[in-house]
Protein backbone atom coordinates (compact mmCIF):
# COMPACT_ATOMS: atom_id res chain seq x y z
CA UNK A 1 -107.37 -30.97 241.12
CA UNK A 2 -107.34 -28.70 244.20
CA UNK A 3 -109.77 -29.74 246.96
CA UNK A 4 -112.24 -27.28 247.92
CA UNK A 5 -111.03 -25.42 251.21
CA UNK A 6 -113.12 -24.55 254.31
CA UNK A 7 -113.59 -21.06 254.71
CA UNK A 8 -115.40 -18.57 256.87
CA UNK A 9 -117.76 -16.00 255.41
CA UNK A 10 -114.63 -13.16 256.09
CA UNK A 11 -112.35 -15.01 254.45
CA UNK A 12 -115.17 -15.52 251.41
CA UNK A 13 -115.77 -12.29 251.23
CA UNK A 14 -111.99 -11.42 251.37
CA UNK A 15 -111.26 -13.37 248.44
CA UNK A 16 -113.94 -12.31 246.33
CA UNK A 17 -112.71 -8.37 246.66
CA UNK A 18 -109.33 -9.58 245.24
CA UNK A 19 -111.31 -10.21 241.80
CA UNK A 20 -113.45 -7.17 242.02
CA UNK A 21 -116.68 -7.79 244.59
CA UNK A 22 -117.43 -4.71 246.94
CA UNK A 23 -119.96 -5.27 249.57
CA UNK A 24 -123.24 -3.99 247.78
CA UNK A 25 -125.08 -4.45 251.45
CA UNK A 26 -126.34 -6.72 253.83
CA UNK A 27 -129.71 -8.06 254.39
CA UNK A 28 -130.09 -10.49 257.38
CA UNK A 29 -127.98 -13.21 257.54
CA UNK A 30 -126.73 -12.79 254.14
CA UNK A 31 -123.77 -10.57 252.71
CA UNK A 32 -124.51 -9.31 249.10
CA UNK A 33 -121.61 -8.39 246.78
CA UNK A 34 -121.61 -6.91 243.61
CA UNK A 35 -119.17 -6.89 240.61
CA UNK A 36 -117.86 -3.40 239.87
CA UNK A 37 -116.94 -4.61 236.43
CA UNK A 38 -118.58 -6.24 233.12
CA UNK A 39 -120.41 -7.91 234.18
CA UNK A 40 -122.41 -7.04 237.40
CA UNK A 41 -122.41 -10.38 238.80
CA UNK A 42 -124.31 -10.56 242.51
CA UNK A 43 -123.35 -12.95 244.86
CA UNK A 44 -125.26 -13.36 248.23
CA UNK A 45 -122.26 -14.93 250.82
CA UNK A 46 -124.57 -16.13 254.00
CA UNK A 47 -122.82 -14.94 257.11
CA UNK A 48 -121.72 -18.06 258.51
CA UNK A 49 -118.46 -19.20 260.65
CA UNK A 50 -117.94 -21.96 258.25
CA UNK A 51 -119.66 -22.05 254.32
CA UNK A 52 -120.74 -25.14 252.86
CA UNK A 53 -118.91 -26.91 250.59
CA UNK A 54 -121.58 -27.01 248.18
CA UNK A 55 -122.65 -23.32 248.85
CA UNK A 56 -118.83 -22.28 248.57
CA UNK A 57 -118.74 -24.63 244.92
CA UNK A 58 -121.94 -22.38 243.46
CA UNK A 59 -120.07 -18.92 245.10
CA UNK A 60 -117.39 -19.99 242.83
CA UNK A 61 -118.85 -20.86 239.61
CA UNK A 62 -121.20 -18.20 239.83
CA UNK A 63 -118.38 -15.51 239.88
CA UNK A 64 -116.94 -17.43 236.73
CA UNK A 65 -113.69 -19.13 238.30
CA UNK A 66 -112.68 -22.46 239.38
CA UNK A 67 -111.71 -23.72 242.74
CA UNK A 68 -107.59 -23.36 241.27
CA UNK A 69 -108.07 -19.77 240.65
CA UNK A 70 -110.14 -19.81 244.13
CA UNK A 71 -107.53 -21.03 246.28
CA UNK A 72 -104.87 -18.51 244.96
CA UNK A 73 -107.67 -15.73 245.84
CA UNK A 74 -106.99 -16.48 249.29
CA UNK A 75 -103.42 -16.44 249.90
């Protein structure tokens, strides 16, 4: 099982885009994305240095994959 890495809210966002995310807008502190495909998943990203580990786990479940497919997002 791959351990859940520590990433900033860039490098979230960055990874996300790979899959199909585009920034929708921002609102705040927090960085909405929206799927461009079937379906149009949201996902709010808070603007942080670092994101939680538990925040980063419901990011990733949320956009329907698992922390595997996750970790190849951002190399």
């Amino acid at each position: 099982m791959t351990r859940l890495p520590v990433v900033s809210d860039q490098e979230t966002i960055a990874a996300f885009r790979k899959c199909g995310y585009e920034i929708d807008h921002q609102t705040g502190g927090h960085i909405i994305l929206r799927n461009s495909k079937q379906p149009h998943r949201r996902l709010t990203i808070p603007n942080h240095k670092d994101i939680a580990k538990g925040t980063l786990r419901s990011l990733i479940r949320q956009a329907g994959l698992t922390v595997e497919e996750f970790a190849r997002l951002l190399s």
